[in-house]
C-alpha atoms as a PDB file:
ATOM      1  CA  UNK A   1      88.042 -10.199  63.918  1.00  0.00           C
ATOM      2  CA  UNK A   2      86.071  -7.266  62.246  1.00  0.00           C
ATOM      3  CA  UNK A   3      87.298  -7.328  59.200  1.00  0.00           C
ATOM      4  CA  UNK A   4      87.175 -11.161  58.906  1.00  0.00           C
ATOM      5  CA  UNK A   5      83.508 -10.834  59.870  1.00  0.00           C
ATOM      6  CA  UNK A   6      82.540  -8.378  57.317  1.00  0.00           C
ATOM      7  CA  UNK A   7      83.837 -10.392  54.570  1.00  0.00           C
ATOM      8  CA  UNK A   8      82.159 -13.244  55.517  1.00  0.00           C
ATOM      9  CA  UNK A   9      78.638 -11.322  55.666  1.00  0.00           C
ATOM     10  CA  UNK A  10      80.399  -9.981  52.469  1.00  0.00           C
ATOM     11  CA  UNK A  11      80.309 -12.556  50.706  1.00  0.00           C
ATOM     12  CA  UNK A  12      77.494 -14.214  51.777  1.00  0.00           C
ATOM     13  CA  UNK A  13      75.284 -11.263  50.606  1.00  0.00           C
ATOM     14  CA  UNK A  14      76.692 -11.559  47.195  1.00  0.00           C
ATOM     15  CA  UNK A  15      76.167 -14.715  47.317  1.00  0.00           C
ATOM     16  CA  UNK A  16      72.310 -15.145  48.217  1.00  0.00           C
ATOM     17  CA  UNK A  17      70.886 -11.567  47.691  1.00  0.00           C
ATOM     18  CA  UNK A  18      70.550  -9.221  44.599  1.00  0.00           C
ATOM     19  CA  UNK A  19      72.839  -6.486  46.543  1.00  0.00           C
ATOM     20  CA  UNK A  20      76.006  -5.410  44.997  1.00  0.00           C
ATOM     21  CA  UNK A  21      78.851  -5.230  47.957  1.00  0.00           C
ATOM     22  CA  UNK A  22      80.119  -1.960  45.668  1.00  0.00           C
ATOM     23  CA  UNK A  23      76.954  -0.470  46.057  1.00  0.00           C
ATOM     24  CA  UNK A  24      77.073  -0.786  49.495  1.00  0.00           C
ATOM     25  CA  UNK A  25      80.585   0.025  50.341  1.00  0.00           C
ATOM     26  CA  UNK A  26      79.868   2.998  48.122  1.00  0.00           C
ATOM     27  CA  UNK A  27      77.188   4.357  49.767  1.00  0.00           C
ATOM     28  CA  UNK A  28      78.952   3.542  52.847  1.00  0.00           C
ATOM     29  CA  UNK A  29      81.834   5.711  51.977  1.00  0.00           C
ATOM     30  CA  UNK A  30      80.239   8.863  49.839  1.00  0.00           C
ATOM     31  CA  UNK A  31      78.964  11.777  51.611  1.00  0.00           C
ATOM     32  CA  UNK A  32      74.770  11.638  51.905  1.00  0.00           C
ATOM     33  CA  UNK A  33      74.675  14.807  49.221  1.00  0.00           C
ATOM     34  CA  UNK A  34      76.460  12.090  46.047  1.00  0.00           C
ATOM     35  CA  UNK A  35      74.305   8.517  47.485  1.00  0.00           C
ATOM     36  CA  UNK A  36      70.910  10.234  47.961  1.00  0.00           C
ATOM     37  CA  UNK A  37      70.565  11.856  44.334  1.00  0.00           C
ATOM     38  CA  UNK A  38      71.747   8.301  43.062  1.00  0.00           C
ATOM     39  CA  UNK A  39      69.360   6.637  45.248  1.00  0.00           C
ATOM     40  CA  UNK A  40      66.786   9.123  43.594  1.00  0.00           C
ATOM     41  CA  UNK A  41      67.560   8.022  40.250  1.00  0.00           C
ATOM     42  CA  UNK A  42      68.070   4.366  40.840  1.00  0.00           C
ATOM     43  CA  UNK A  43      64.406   4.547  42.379  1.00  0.00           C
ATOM     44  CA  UNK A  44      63.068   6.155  39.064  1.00  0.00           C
ATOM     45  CA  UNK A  45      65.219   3.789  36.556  1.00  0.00           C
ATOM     46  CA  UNK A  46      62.918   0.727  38.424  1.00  0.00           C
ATOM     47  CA  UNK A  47      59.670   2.767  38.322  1.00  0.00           C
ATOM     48  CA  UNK A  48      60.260   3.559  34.719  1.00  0.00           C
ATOM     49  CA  UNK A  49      61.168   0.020  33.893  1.00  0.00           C
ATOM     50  CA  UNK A  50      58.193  -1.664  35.403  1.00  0.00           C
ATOM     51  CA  UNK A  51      55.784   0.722  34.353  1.00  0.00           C
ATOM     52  CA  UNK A  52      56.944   1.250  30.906  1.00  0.00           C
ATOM     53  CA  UNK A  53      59.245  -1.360  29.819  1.00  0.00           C
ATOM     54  CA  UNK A  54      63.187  -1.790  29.623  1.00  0.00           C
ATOM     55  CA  UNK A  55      62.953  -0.440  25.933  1.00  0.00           C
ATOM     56  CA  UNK A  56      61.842   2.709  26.903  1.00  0.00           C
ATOM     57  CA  UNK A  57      65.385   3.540  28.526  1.00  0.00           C
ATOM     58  CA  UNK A  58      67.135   2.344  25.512  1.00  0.00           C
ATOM     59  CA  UNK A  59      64.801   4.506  23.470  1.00  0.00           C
ATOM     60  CA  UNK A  60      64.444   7.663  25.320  1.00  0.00           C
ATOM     61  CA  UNK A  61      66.081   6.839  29.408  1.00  0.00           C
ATOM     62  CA  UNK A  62      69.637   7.739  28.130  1.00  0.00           C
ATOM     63  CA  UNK A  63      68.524  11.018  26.242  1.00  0.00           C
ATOM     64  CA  UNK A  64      66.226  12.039  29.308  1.00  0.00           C
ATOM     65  CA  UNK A  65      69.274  11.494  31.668  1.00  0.00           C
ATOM     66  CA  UNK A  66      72.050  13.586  29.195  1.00  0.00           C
ATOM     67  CA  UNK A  67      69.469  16.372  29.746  1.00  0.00           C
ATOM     68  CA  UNK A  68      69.313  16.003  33.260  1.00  0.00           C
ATOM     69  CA  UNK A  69      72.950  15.891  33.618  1.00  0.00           C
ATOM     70  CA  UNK A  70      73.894  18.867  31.441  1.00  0.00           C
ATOM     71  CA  UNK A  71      71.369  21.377  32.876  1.00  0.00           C
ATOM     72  CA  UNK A  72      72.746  20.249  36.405  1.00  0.00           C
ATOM     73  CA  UNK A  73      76.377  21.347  35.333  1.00  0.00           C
ATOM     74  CA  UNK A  74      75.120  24.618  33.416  1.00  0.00           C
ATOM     75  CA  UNK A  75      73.369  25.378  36.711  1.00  0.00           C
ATOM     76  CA  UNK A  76      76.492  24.400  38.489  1.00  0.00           C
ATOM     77  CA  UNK A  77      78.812  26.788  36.655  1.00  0.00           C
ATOM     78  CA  UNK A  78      76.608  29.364  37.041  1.00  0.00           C
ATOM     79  CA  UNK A  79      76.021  29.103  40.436  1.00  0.00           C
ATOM     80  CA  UNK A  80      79.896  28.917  40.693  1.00  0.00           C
ATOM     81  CA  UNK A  81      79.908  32.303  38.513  1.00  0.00           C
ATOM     82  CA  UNK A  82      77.510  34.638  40.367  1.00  0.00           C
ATOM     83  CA  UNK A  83      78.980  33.386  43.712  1.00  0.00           C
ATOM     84  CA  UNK A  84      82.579  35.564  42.582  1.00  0.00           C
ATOM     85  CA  UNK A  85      80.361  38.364  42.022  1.00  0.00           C
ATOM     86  CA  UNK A  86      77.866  38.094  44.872  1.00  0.00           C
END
C-alpha cells in the first residue's frame, strides 16, 4: 500500500507543483556529500538568473561552471596523488 501511495503523491506533485519527482528521488537516493554541492549550485543558478538575467548564463554561466568543474578535478587528482605519498 506504500508504494501505491507514493505514486499517487507522485504524481500529484508533478502534476500541481514545479518539483521534478527525479529531483527528488535523486536527492532521496545520493549520499548528502553529491545533493548538497548541487543544491549549492542550483541555489546560485536562481540568484544569478534573477539578479542578472538568463543571458548572462548563456554568455558567461557555462564558462564560469567549466572552471569550477576542472579546478575541482585538478584538486581531486592531486589530493588523490599526495595521499600515496603521505
Amino acid at each position: 500500500f506504500l508504494f501505491i501511495g507514493g505514486g499517487i503523491l507522485g504524481a500529484l506533485l508533478e502534476l500541481f507543483t514545479p518539483i521534478s519527482m527525479f529531483g527528488v528521488a535523486m536527492g532521496m537516493l545520493l549520499p548528502p556529500h553529491y545533493i548538497v554541492p548541487m543544491g549549492i549550485g542550483g541555489l546560485i543558478r536562481w540568484y544569478t538568473d534573477r539578479r542578472f538575467g538568463k543571458e548572462f548564463f548563456k554568455e558567461k554561466g557555462s564558462i564560469i561552471a567549466t572552471g569550477i568543474m576542472t579546478s575541482s578535478l585538478i584538486l581531486q587528482v592531486l589530493m588523490n596523488i599526495l595521499s600515496k605519498f603521505l
